[in-house]
Structure formats: C-alpha cells, structure tokens
Protein backbone atom coordinates (compact mmCIF):
# COMPACT_ATOMS: atom_id res chain seq x y z
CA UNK A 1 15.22 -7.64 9.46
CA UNK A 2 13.86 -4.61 11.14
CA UNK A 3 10.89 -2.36 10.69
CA UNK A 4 9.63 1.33 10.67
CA UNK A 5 6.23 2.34 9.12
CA UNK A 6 7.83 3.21 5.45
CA UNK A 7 10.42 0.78 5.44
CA UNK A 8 12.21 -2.08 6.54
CA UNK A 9 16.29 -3.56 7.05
CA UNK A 10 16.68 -6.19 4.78
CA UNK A 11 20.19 -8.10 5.98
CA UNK A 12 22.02 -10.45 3.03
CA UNK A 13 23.58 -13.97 4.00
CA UNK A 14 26.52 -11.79 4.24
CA UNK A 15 25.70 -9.72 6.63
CA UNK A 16 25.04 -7.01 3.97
CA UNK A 17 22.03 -4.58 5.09
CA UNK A 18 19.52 -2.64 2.79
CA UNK A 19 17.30 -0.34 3.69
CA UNK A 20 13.74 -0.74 1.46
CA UNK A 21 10.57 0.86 1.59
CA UNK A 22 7.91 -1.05 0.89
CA UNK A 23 3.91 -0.67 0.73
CA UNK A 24 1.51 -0.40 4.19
CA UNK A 25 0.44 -3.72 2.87
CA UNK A 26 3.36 -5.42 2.29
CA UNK A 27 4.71 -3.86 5.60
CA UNK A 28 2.00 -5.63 7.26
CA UNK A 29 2.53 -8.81 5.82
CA UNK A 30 6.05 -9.07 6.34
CA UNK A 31 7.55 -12.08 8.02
CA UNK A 32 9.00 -12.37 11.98
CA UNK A 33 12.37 -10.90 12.24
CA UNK A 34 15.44 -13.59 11.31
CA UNK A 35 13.17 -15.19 8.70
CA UNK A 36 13.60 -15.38 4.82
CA UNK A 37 12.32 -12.81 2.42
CA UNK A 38 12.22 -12.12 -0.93
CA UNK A 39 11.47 -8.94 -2.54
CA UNK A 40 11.46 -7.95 -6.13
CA UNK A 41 12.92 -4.45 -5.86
CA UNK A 42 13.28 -1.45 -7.89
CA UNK A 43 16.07 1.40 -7.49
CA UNK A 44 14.79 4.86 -7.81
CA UNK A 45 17.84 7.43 -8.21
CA UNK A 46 17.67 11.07 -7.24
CA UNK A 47 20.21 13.59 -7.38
CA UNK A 48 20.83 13.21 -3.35
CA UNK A 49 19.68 9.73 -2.53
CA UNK A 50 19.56 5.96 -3.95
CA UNK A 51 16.39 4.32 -2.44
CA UNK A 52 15.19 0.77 -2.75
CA UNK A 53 11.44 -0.35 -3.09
CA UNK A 54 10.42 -3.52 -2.31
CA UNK A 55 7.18 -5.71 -3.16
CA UNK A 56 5.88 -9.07 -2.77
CA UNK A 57 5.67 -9.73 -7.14
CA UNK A 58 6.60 -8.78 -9.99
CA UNK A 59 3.50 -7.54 -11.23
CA UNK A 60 3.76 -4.79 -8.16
CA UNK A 61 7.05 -3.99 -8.95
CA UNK A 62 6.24 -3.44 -12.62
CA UNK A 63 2.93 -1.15 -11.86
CA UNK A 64 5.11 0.67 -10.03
CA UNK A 65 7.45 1.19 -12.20
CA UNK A 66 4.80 2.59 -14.84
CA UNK A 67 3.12 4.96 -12.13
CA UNK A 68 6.61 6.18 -11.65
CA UNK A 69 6.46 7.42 -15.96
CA UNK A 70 3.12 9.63 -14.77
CA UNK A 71 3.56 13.03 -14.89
CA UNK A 72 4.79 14.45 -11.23
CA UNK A 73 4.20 11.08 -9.49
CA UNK A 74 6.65 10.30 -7.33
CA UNK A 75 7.50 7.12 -5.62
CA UNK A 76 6.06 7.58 -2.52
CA UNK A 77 2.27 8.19 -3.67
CA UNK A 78 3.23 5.13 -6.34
CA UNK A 79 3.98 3.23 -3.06
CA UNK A 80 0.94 4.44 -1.77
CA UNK A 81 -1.31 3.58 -4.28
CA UNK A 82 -0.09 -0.05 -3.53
CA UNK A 83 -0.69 0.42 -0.14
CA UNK A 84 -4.21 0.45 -1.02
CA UNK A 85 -4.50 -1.37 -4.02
CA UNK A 86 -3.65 -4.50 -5.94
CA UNK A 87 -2.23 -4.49 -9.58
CA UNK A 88 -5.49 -6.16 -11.10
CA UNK A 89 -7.27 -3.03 -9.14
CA UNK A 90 -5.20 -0.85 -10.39
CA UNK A 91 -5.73 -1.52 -13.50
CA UNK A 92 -9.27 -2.27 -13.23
CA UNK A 93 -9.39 1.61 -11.91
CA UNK A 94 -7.62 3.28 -14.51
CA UNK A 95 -9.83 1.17 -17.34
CA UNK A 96 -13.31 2.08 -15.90
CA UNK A 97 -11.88 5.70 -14.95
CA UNK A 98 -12.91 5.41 -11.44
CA UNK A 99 -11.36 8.34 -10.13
CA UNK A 100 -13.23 8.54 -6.71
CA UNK A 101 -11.53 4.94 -6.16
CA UNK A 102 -7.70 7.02 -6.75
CA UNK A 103 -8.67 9.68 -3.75
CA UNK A 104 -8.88 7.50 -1.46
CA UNK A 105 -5.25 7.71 -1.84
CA UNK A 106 -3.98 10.31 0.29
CA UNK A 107 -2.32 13.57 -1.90
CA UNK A 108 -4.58 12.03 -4.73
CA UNK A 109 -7.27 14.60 -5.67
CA UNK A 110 -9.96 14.31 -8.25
CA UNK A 111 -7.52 16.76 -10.70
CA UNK A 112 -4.30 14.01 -10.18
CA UNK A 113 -6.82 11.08 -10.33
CA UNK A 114 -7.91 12.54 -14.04
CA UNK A 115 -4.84 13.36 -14.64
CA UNK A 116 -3.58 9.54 -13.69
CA UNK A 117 -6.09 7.95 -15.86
CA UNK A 118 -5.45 9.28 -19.09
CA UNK A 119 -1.50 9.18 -18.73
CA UNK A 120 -1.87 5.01 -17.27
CA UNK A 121 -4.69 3.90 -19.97
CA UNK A 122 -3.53 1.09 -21.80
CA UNK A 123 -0.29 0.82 -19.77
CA UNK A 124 -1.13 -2.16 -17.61
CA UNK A 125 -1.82 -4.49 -19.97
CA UNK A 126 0.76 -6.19 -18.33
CA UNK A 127 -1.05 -7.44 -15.23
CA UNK A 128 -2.78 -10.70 -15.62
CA UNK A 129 -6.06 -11.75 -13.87
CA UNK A 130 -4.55 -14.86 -12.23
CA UNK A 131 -2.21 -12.16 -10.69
CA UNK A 132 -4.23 -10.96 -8.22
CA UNK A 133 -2.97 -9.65 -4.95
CA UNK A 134 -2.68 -13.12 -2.92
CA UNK A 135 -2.58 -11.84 0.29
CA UNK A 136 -6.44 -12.13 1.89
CA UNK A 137 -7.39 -9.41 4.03
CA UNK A 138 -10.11 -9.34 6.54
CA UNK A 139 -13.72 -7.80 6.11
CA UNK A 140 -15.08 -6.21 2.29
CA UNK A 141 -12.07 -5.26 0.85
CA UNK A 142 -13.74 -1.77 -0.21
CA UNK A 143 -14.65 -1.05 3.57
CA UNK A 144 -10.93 -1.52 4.34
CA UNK A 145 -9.50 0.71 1.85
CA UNK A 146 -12.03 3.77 2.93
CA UNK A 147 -11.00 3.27 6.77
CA UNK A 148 -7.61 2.60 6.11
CA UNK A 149 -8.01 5.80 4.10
CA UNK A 150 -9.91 7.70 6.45
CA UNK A 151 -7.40 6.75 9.40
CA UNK A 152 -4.08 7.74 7.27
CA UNK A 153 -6.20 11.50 6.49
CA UNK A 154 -6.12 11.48 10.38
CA UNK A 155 -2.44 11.58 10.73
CA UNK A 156 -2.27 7.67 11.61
CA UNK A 157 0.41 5.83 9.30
CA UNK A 158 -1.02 2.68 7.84
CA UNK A 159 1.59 0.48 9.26
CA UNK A 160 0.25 1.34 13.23
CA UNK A 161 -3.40 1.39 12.33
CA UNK A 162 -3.48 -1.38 9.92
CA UNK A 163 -3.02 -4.46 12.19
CA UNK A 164 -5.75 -2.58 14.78
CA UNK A 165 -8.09 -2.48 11.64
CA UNK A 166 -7.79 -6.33 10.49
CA UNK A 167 -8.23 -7.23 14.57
CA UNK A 168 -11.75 -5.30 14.14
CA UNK A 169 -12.64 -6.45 11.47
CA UNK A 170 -11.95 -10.09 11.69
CA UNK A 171 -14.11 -9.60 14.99
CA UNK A 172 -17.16 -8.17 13.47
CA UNK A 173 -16.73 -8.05 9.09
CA UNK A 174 -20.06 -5.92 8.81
CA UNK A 175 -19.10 -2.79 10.23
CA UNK A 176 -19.96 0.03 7.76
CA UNK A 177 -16.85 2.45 7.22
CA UNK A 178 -17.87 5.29 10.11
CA UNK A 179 -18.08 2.88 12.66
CA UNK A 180 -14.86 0.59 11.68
CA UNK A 181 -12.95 4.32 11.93
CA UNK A 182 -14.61 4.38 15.60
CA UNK A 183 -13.96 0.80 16.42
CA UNK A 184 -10.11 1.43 15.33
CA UNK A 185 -9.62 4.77 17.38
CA UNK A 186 -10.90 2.82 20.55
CA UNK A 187 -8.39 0.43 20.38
CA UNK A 188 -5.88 3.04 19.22
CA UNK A 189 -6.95 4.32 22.67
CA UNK A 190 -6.75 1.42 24.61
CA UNK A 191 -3.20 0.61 23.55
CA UNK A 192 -2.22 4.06 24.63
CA UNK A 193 -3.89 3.59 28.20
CA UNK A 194 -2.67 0.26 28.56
C-alpha cells in the first residue's frame, strides 16, 4: 500500500492494485505499508473515469453515498465533508441546520450549506448513535475541525498538515484555534528548514 494526500494503492493477495481515495481522516489513520486493510468502498462512474472511495465503515460509506444524491455535490466535497466530520455529526448538522458547521468545509458556502440541509433532512436516519466515528483524535474536536479548516483555506492539504496538527495538539490540548493555526505553520516551517 502506498499513499498520496487524496488517495492511496490498495494491492489484493493477488497482486491486484487499486487505486482509492479516501477521506484526510481516514488517510491519516491508515495502517504502515505491507499491513492489512479493509475498506468498504463505493464506485463512482463518470463518463471518462471509474474511481474508487474508500472508508473505514459502513455507515461512512453509506453517508456518502446519500451526499452523492444532493444536488451538484460531487464526490470530492462528499469526501471532504468526511474529512471533517463523522456520520453521527453529519447528521447531527443537517438535523439542527447548523450551516456555519458545513463551511468549514472548503467550497461549502452558506448558499450550498442551505442548500445541503434541506435536500439531506431526514436522509440519515440510517446512522446509529453507537456508530460514532471510533477513531479518537487529539485536543476539542471542534478546535480541530476549524484549524484543520483554516490550514486547508491556506493551500495546505489535510493529509501534510494533519499529523503536524495532532503533534500540537497532543502537546498542549488548550490552544484556541488562532494560535493552533500558528503553532502548525511553525512546525510546517521547521520541517522545511530541517
């Protein structure tokens, strides 16, 4: 198995290779390179491509698959959205029509998060408390999201930034969302010096 930031080479017992994209989170959480995996995947088809997504569960794979059926969503902001958020988020988002929770995605403005929220209502009924996203991440998990936000609106893909982020905020978990961004770019800056 190899990895880019949008995707990764999944080799079968075979010898068989896919290509799958998968989520800055589940990129992140993916295991050493020679070890098992298993993704549930869905197929999107396009007139000049067939391209494979891959998540962690099925309750991912599903929401996906229903933020696909919104109007002029395509897969990679539905990948993005999990990038950021869990299924049970997801859903609780679209129930309490937070739409300043759906721009932190980026290419989600306040007109596409209104415009998600009526088309997903009642369409995740699906996802099931007990589901919940069971991979911990470091420091409040809304601080995260607006710095891992803020930091892919800089041009940074979540897959570089991401492990810098959890290193700084495993060190100190209080850091307000400004000063995370800060403590992220040093590093960034660091690694590029060193």
């Amino acid at each position: 198995m190899s990895f880019n930031d949008k995707s990764c080479l999944v080799m079968t017992a075979s010898g068989l290779g896919y290509e799958v994209h998968v989520s800055a989170m589940g990129l992140q959480n993916m295991p050493g390179q020679g070890e098992e995996l298993e993704l549930h995947t869905s197929m999107v088809v396009r007139e000049d491509a067939l391209d494979l997504y891959g998540f962690f569960t099925r309750d991912e794979r599903e929401t996906f698959n229903v933020l696909l059926n919104a109007p002029k969503l395509g897969p990679k902001t539905a990948l993005a959205i999990l990038g950021i958020f869990s299924p049970s988020q997801i859903q609780k988002i679209i129930n309490t029509e937070d739409e300043a929770a759906l721009t932190q995605v980026p290419g989600i403005g306040s007109k596409t998060a209104r415009r998600l929220i009526l088309d997903l209502k009642d369409r995740l009924g699906f996802i099931s408390p007990q589901h919940e996203d069971p991979r911990p991440a470091p420091g409040p998990r809304g601080v995260r999201q607006d710095v891992l936000a803020g930091l892919t609106s800089l041009g940074y893909s979540a897959a570089e930034v991401t492990p810098l982020l959890d290193e700084v905020l495993e060190k100190e978990p209080d850091l307000d969302v400004s000063s995370a961004i800060r403590a992220v770019l040093k590093e960034k800056a660091r690694e590029k010096l060193g």
